[in-house]
C-alpha atoms as a PDB file:
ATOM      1  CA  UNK A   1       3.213  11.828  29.093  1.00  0.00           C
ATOM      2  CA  UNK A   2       0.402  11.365  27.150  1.00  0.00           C
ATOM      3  CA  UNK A   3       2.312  10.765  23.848  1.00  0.00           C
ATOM      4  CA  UNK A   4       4.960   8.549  25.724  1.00  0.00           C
ATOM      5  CA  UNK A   5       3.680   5.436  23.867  1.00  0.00           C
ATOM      6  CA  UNK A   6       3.885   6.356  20.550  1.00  0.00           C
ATOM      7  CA  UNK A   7       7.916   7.277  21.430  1.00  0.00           C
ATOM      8  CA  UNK A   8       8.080   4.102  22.619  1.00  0.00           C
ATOM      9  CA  UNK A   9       6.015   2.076  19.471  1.00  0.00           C
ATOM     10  CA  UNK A  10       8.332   4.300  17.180  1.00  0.00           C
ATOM     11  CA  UNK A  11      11.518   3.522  19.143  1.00  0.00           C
ATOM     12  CA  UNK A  12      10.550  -0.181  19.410  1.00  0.00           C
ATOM     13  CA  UNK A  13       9.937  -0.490  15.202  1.00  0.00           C
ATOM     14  CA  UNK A  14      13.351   1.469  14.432  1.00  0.00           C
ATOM     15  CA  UNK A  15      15.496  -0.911  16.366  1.00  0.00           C
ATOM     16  CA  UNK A  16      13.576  -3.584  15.020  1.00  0.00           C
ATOM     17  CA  UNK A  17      14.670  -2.405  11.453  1.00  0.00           C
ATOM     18  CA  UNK A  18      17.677  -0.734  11.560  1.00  0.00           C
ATOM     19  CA  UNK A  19      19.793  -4.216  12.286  1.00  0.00           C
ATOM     20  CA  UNK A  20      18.190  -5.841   9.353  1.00  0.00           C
ATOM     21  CA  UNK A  21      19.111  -2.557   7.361  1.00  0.00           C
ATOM     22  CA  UNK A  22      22.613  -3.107   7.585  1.00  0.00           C
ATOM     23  CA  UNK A  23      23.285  -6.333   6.136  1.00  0.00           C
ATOM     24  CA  UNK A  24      22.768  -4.483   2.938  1.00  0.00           C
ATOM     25  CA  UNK A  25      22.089  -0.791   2.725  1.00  0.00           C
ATOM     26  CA  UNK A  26      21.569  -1.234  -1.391  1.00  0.00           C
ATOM     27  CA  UNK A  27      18.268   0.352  -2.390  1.00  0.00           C
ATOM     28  CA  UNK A  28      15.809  -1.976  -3.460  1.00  0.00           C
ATOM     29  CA  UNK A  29      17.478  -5.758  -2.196  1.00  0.00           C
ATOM     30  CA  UNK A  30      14.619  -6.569  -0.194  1.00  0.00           C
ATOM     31  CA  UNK A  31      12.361  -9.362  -1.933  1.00  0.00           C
ATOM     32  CA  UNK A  32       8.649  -9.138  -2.415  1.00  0.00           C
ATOM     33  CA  UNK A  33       9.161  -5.824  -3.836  1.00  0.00           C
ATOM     34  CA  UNK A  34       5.218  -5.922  -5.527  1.00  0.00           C
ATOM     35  CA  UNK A  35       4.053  -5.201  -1.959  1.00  0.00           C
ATOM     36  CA  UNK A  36       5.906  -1.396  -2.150  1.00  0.00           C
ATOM     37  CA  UNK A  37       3.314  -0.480  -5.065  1.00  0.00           C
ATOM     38  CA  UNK A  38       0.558   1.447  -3.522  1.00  0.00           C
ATOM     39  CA  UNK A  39      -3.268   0.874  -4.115  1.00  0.00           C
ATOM     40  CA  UNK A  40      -6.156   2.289  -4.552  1.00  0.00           C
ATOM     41  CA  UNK A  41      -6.903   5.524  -7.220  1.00  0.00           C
ATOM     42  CA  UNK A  42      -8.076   7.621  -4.122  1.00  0.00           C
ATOM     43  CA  UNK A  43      -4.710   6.736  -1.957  1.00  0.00           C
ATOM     44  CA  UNK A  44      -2.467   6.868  -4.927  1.00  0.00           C
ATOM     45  CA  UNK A  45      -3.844  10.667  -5.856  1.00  0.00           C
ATOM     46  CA  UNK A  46      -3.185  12.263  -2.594  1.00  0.00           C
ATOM     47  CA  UNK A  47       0.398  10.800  -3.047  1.00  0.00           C
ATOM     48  CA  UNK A  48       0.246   7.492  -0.644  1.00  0.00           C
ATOM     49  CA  UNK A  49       0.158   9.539   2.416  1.00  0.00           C
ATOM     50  CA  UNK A  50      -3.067   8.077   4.391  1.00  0.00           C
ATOM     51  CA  UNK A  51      -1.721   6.470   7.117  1.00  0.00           C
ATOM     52  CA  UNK A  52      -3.952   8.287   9.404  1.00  0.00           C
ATOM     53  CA  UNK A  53      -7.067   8.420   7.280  1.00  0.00           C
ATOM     54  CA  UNK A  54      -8.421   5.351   6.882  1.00  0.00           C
ATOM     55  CA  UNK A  55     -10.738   6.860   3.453  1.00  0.00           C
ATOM     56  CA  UNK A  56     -11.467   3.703   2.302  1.00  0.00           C
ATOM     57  CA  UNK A  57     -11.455   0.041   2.470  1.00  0.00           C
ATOM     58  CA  UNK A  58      -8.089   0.333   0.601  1.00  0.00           C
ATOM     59  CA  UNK A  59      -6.844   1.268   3.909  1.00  0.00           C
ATOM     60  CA  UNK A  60      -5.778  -2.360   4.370  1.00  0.00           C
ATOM     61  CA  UNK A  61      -2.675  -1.543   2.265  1.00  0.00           C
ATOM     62  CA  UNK A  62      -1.735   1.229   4.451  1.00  0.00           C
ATOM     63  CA  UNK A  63      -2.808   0.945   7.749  1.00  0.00           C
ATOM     64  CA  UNK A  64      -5.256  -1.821   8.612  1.00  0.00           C
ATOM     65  CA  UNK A  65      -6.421   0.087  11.818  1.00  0.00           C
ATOM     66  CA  UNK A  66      -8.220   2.634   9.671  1.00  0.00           C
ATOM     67  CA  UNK A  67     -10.430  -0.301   8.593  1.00  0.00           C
ATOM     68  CA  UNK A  68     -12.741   0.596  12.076  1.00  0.00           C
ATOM     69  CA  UNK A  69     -13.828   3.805  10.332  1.00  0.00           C
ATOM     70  CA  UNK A  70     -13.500   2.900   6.633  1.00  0.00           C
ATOM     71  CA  UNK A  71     -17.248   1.340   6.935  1.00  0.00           C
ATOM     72  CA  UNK A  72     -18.501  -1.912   4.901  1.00  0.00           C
ATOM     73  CA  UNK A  73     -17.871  -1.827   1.312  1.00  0.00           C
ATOM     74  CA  UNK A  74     -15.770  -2.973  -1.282  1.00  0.00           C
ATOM     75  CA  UNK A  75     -13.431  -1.426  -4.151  1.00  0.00           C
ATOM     76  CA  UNK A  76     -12.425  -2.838  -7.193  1.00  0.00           C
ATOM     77  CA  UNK A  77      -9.081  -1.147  -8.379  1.00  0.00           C
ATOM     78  CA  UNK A  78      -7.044  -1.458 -12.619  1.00  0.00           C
ATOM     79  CA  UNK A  79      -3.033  -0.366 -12.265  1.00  0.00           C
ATOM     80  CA  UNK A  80      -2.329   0.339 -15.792  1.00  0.00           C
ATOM     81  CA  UNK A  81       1.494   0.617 -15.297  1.00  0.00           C
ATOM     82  CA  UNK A  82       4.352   1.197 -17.787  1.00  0.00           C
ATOM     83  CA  UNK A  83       6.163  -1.495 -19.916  1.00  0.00           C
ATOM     84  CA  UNK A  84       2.431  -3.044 -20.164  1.00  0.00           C
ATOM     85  CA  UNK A  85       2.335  -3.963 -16.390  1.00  0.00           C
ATOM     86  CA  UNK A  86      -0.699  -4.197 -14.777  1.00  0.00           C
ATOM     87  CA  UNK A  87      -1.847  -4.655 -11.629  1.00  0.00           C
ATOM     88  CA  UNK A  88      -5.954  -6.063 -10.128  1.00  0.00           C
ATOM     89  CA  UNK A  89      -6.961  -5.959  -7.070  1.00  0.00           C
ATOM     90  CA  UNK A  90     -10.132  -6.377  -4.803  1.00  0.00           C
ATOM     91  CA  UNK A  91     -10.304  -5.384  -1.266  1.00  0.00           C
ATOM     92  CA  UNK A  92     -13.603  -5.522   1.113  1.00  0.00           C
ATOM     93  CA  UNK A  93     -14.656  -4.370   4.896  1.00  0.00           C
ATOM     94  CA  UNK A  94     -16.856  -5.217   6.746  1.00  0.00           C
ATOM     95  CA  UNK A  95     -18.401  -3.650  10.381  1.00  0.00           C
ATOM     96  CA  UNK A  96     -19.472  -6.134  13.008  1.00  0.00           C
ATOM     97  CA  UNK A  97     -20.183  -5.766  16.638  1.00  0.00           C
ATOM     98  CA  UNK A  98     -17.466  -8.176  17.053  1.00  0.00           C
ATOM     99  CA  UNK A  99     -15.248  -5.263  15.334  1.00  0.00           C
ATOM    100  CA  UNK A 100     -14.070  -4.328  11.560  1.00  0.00           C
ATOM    101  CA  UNK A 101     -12.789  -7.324   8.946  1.00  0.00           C
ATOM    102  CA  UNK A 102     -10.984  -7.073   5.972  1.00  0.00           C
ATOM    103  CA  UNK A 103     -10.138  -9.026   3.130  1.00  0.00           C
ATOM    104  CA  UNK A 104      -8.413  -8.328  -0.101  1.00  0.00           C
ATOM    105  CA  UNK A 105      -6.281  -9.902  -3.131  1.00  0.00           C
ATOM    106  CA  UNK A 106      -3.755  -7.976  -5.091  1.00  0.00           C
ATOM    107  CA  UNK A 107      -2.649  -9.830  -8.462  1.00  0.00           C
ATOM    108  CA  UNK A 108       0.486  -7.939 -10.460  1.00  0.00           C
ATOM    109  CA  UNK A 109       1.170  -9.182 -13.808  1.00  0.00           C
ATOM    110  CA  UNK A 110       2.648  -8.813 -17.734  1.00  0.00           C
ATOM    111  CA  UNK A 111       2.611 -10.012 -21.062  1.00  0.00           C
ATOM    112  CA  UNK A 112       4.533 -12.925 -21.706  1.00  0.00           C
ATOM    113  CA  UNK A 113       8.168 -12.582 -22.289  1.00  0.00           C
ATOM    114  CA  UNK A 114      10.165 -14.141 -25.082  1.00  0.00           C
ATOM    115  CA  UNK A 115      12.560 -16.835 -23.525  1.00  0.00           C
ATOM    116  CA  UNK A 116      16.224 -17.721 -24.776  1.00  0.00           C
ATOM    117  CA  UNK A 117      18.904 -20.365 -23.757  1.00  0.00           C
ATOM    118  CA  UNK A 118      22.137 -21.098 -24.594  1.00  0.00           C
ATOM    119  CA  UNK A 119      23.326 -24.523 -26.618  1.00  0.00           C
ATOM    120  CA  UNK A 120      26.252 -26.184 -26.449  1.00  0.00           C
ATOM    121  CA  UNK A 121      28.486 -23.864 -27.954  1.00  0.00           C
ATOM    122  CA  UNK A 122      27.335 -20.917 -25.495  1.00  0.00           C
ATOM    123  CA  UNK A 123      25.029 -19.228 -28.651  1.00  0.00           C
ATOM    124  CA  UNK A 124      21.581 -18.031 -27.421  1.00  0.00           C
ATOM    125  CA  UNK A 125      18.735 -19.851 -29.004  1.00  0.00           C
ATOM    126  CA  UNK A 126      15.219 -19.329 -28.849  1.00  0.00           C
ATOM    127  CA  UNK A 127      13.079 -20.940 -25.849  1.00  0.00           C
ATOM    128  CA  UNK A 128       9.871 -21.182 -24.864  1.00  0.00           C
ATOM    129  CA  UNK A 129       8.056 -17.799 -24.015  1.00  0.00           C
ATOM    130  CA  UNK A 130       7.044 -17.416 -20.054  1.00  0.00           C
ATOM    131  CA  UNK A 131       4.948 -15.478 -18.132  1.00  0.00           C
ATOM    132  CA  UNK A 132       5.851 -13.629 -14.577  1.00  0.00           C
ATOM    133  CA  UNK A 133       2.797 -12.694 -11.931  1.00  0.00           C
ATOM    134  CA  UNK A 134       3.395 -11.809  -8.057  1.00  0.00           C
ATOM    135  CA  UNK A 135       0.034 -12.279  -5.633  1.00  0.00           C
ATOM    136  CA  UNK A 136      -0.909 -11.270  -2.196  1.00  0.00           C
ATOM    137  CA  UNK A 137      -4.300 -12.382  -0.207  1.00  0.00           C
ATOM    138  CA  UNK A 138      -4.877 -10.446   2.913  1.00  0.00           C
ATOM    139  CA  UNK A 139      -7.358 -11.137   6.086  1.00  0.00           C
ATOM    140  CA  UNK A 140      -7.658  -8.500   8.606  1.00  0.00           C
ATOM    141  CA  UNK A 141      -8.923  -7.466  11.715  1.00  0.00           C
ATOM    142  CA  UNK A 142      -9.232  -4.016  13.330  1.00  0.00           C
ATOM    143  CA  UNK A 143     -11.174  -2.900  16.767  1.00  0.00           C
ATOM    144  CA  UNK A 144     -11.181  -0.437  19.206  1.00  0.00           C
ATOM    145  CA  UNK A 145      -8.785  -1.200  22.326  1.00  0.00           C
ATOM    146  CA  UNK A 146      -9.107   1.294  25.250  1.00  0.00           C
ATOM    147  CA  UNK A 147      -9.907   4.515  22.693  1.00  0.00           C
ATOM    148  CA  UNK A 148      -7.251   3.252  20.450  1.00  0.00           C
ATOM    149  CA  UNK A 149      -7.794   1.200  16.935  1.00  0.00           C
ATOM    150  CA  UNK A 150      -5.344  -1.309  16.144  1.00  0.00           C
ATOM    151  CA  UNK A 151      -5.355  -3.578  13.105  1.00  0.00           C
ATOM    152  CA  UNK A 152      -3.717  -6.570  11.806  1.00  0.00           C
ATOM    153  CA  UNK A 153      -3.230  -7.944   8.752  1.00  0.00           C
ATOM    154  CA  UNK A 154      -2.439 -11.843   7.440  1.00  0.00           C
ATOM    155  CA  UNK A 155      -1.039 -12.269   4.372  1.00  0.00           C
ATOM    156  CA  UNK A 156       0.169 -14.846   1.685  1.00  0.00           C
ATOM    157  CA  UNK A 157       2.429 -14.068  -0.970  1.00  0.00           C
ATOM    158  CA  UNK A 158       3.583 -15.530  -3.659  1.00  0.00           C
ATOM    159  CA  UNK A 159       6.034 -14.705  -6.962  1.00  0.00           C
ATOM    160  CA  UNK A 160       6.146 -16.518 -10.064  1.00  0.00           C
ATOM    161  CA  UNK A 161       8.439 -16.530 -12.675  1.00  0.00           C
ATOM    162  CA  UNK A 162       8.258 -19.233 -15.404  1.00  0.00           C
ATOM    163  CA  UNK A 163       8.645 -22.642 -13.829  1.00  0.00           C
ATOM    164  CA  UNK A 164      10.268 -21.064 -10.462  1.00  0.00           C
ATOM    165  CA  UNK A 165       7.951 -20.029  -7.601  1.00  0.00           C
ATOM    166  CA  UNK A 166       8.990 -17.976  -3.904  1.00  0.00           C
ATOM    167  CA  UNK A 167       6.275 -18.177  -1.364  1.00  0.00           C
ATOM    168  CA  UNK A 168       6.166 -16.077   1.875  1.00  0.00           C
ATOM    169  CA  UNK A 169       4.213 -14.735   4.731  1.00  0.00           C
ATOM    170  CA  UNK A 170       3.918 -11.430   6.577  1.00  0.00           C
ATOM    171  CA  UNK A 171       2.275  -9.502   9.297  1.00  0.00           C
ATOM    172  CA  UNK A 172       0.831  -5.628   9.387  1.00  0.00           C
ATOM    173  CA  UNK A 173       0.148  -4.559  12.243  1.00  0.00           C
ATOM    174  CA  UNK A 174      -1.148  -0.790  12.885  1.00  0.00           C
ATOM    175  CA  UNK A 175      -2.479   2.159  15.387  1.00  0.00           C
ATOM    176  CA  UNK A 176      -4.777   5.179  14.791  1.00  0.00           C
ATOM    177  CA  UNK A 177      -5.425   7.993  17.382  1.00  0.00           C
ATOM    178  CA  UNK A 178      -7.059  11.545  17.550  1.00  0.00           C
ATOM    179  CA  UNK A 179      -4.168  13.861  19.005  1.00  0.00           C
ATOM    180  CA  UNK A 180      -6.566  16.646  19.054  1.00  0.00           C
ATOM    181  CA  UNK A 181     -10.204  18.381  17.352  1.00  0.00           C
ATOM    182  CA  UNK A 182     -10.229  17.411  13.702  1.00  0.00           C
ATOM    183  CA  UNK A 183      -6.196  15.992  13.310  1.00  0.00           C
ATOM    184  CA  UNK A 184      -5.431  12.159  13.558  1.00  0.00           C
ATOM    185  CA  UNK A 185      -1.795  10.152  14.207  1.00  0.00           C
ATOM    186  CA  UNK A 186      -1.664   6.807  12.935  1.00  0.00           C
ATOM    187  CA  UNK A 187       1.646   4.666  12.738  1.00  0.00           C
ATOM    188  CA  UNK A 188       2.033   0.874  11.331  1.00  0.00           C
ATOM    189  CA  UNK A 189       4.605  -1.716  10.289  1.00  0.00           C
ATOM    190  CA  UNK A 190       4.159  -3.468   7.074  1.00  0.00           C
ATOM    191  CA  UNK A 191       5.570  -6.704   5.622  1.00  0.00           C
ATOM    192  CA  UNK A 192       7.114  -8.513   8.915  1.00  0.00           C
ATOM    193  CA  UNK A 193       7.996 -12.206   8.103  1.00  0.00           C
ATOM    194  CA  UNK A 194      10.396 -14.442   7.512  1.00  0.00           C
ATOM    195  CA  UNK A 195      13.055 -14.025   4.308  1.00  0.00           C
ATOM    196  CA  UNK A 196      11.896 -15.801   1.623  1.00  0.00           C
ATOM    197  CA  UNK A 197      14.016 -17.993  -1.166  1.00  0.00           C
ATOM    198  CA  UNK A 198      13.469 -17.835  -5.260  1.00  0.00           C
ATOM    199  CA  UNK A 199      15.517 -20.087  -6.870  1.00  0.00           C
ATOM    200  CA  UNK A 200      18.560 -20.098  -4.801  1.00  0.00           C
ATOM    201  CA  UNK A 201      18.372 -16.391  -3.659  1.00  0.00           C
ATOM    202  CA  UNK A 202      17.539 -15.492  -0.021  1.00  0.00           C
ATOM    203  CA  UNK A 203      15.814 -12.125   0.857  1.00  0.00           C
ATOM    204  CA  UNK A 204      13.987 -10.166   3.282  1.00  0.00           C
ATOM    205  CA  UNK A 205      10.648  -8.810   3.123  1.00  0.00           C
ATOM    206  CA  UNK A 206      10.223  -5.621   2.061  1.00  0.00           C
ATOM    207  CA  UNK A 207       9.503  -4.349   6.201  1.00  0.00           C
ATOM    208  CA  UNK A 208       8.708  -0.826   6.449  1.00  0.00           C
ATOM    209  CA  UNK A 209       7.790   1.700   8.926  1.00  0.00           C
ATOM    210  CA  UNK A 210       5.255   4.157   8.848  1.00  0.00           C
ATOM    211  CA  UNK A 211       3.546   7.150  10.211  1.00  0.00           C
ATOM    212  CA  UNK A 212       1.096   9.844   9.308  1.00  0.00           C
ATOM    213  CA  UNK A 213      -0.887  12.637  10.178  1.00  0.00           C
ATOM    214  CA  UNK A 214      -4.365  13.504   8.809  1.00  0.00           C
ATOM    215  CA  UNK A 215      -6.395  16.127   9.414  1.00  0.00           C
ATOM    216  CA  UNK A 216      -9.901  17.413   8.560  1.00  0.00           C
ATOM    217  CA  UNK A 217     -10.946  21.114   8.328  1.00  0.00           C
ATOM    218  CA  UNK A 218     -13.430  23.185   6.520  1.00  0.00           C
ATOM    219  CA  UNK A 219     -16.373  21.437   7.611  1.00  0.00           C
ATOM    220  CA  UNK A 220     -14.914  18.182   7.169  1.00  0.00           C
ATOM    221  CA  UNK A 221     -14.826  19.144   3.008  1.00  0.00           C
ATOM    222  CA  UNK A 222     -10.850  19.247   3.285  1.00  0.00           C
ATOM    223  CA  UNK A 223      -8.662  16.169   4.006  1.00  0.00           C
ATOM    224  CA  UNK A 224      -4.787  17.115   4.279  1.00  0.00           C
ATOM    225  CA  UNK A 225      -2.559  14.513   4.842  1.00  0.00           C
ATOM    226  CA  UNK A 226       1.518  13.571   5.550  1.00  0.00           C
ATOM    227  CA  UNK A 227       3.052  10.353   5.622  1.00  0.00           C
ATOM    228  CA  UNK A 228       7.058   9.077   6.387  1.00  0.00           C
ATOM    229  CA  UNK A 229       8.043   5.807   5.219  1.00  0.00           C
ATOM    230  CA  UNK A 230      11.396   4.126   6.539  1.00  0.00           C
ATOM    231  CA  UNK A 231      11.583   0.900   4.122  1.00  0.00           C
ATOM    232  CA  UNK A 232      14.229  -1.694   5.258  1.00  0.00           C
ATOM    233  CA  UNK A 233      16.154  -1.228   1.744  1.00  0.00           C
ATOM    234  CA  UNK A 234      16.215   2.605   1.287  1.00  0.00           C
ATOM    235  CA  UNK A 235      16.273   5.885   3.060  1.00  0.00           C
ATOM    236  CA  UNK A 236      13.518   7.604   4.624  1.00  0.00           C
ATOM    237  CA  UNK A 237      10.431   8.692   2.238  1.00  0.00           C
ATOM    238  CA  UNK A 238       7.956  11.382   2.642  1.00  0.00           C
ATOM    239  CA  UNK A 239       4.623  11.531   0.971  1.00  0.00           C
ATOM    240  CA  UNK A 240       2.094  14.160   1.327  1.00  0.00           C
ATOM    241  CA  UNK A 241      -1.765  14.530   0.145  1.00  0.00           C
ATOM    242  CA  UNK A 242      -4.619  16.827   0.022  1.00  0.00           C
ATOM    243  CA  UNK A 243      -8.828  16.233  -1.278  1.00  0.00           C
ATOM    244  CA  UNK A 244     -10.771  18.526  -1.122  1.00  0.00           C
ATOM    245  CA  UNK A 245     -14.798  17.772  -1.726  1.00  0.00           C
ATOM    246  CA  UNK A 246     -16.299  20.230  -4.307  1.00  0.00           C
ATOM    247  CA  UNK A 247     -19.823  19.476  -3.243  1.00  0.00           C
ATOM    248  CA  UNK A 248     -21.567  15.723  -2.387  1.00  0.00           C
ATOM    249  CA  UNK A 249     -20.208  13.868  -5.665  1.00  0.00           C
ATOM    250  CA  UNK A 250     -17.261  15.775  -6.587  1.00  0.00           C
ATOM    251  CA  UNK A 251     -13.908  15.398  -4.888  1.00  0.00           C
ATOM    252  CA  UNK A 252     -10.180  16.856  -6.442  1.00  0.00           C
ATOM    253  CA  UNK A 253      -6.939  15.043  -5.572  1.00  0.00           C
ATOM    254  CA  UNK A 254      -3.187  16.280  -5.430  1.00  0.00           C
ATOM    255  CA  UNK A 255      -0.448  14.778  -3.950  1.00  0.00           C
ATOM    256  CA  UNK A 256       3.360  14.590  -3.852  1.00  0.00           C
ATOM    257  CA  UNK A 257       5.349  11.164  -3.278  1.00  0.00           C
ATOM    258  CA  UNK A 258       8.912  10.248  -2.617  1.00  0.00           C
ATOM    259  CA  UNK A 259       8.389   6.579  -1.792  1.00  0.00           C
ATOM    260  CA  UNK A 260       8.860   4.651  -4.707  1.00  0.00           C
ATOM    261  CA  UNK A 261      12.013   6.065  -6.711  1.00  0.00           C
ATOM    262  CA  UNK A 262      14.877   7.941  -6.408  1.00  0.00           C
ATOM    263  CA  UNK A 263      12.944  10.950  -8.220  1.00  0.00           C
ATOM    264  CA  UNK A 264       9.898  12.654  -6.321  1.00  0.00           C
ATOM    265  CA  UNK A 265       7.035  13.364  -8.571  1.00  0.00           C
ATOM    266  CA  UNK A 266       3.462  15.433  -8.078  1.00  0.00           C
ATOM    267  CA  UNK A 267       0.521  12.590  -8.291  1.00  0.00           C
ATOM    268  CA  UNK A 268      -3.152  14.058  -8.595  1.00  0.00           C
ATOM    269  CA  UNK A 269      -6.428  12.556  -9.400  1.00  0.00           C
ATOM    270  CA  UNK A 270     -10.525  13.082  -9.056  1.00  0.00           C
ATOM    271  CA  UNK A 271     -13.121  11.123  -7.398  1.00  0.00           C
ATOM    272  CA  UNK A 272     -16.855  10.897  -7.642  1.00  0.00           C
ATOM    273  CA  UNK A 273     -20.042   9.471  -4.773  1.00  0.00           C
ATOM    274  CA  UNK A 274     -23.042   8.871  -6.752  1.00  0.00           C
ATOM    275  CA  UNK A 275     -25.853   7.018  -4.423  1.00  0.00           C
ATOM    276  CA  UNK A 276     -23.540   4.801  -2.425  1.00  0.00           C
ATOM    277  CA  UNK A 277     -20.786   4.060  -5.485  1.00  0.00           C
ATOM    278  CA  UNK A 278     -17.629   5.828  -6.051  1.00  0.00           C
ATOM    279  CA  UNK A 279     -15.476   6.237  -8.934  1.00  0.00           C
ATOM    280  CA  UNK A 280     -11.916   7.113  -8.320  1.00  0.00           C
ATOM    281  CA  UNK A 281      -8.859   7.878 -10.945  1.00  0.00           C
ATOM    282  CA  UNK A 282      -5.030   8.484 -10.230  1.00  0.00           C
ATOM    283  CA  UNK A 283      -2.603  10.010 -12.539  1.00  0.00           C
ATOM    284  CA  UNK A 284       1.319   9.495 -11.640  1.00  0.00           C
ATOM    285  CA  UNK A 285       3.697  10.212 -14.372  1.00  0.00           C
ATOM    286  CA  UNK A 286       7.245   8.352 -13.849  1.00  0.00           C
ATOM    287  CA  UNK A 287       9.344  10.729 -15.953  1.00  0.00           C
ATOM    288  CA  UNK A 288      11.254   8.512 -18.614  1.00  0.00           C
ATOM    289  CA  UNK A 289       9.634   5.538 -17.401  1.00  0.00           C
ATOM    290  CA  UNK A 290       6.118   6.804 -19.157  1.00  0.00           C
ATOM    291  CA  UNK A 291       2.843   7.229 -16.809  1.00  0.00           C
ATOM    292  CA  UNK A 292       0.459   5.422 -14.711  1.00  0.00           C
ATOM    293  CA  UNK A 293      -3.265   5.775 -14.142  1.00  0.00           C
ATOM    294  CA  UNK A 294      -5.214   4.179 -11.463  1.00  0.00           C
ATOM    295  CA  UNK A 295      -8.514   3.600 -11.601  1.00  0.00           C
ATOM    296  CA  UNK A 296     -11.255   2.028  -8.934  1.00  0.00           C
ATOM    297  CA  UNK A 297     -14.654   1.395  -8.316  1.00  0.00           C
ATOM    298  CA  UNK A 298     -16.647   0.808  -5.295  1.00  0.00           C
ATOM    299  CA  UNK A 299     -19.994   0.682  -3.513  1.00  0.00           C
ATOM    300  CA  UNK A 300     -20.928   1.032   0.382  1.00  0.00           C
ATOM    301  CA  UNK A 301     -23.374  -1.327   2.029  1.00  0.00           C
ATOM    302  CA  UNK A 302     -24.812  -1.857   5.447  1.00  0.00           C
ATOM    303  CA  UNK A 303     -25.384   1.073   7.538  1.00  0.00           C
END
């Protein structure tokens, strides 16, 4: 009995998604697809999977009820992509008495593309070049109900591409739990809203349900993780992580992530503390695509 409710949360999210899943079981037709990028170097190294971590203030992008143990900082984090993408983003908690708040902004963008049109005869001519960017700003809000921390997050979005514009809004909503000594369940579903419209083009949001397990050993120097991911657009995704802290400034990263292609791949990264700051950096090749490196920077404040 006493993990009946998570049965029925996970039940309850899997009908929820499932319908919506069959108007169109291509991968990838889901809208919005920017919010499907993970962040944060530390996250991104121990392959996504920290649904039940809550390691950082990044924790917003995974499960916003890790933000009651994440503590009050904030973390600036650099996506140097492939193809000259690139990705910014910002993301703060904070501790109160009145519980844990969250804020963050995640800004994807590229150089400017060459444009082209066709005149009268149906020959392509040269146009006017244009630029592409896709935005989210996030609030949340995390405390501890009955033992159990739950989190929301608000978001708006927004996509741009030349003169045409989609906006959008979406909910996250997520649990943590200790099952037992020194292992941690924590579940969450991201991106529910309304379908939004670009151009003439209807869509979903990218929904997607999670769940992970994290646990902590070896004096608490160890951090092994395991995350599922059932997006509304593609079939079930498994990521898995592992740090392990050298000594008080030195942590190594490995990871392995299914989520974002058809192709799994092994991530891996390193992380330094240095008197309240950290440094974190993520390396994920993408095979023909080229690699990725993550990068971000933080400091801690308050108690």
């Amino acid at each position: 009995m006493k993990y009946l409710k998570y049965y029925l949360i996970i039940g309850l999210a899997f009908s929820l998604i499932n319908p919506v899943h069959a108007i169109d079981s291509t991968a990838g037709t889901a809208g919005m697809q920017f919010l499907k990028i993970g962040v944060g170097a530390r996250q991104i190294a121990m392959g996504e999977a920290s649904c039940a971590a809550g390691l950082d203030a990044n924790t917003i992008y995974q499960n916003p009820a890790g933000l009651t143990s994440a503590g009050s900082q904030v973390i600036l984090s650099q996506n140097q992509s492939f193809a000259n993408i690139q990705e910014q983003t910002i993301a703060g908690s904070f501790q109160t008495k009145a519980g844990s708040f969250g804020a963050s902004i995640q800004y994807l963008h590229m150089d400017s593309m060459t444009g082209y049109d066709v005149d009268a005869q149906g020959n392509p001519v040269k146009a006017s070049d244009f630029t592409s960017y896709d935005m989210a700003v996030t609030l949340s809000y995390a405390r501890v109900f009955g033992g159990i921390p739950i989190g929301i997050n608000l978001k708006v979005l927004q996509e741009k591409l030349a003169s045409y514009q989609a906006n959008g809004a979406a909910l996250d909503i997520g649990m943590t739990d200790k099952l037992m000594e020194n292992l941690n369940f924590g579940f969450a579903v991201q991106n529910i809203g309304p379908a939004v419209t670009f151009i003439s083009d209807t869509t979903p949001l990218p929904l997607n349900v999670k769940m992970g397990l994290a646990y902590n050993g070896l004096g608490n120097n160890l951090t092994v993780t395991a995350d599922a991911n059932k997006p509304i657009d593609d079939s079930l995704k498994a990521c898995f992580g592992a740090e392990y802290r050298l000594n008080e400034v030195l942590s190594l990263r490995a990871g392995f992530n299914q989520k974002d292609g058809v192709d799994s791949w092994i991530t891996a990264g390193i992380g330094m503390d240095i008197s309240g700051w950290t440094l974190d950096y993520a390396y994920v090749p993408y095979g023909t695509l080229g690699d990725t490196h993550r990068l971000s920077i933080g400091t801690r404040f308050g108690k």
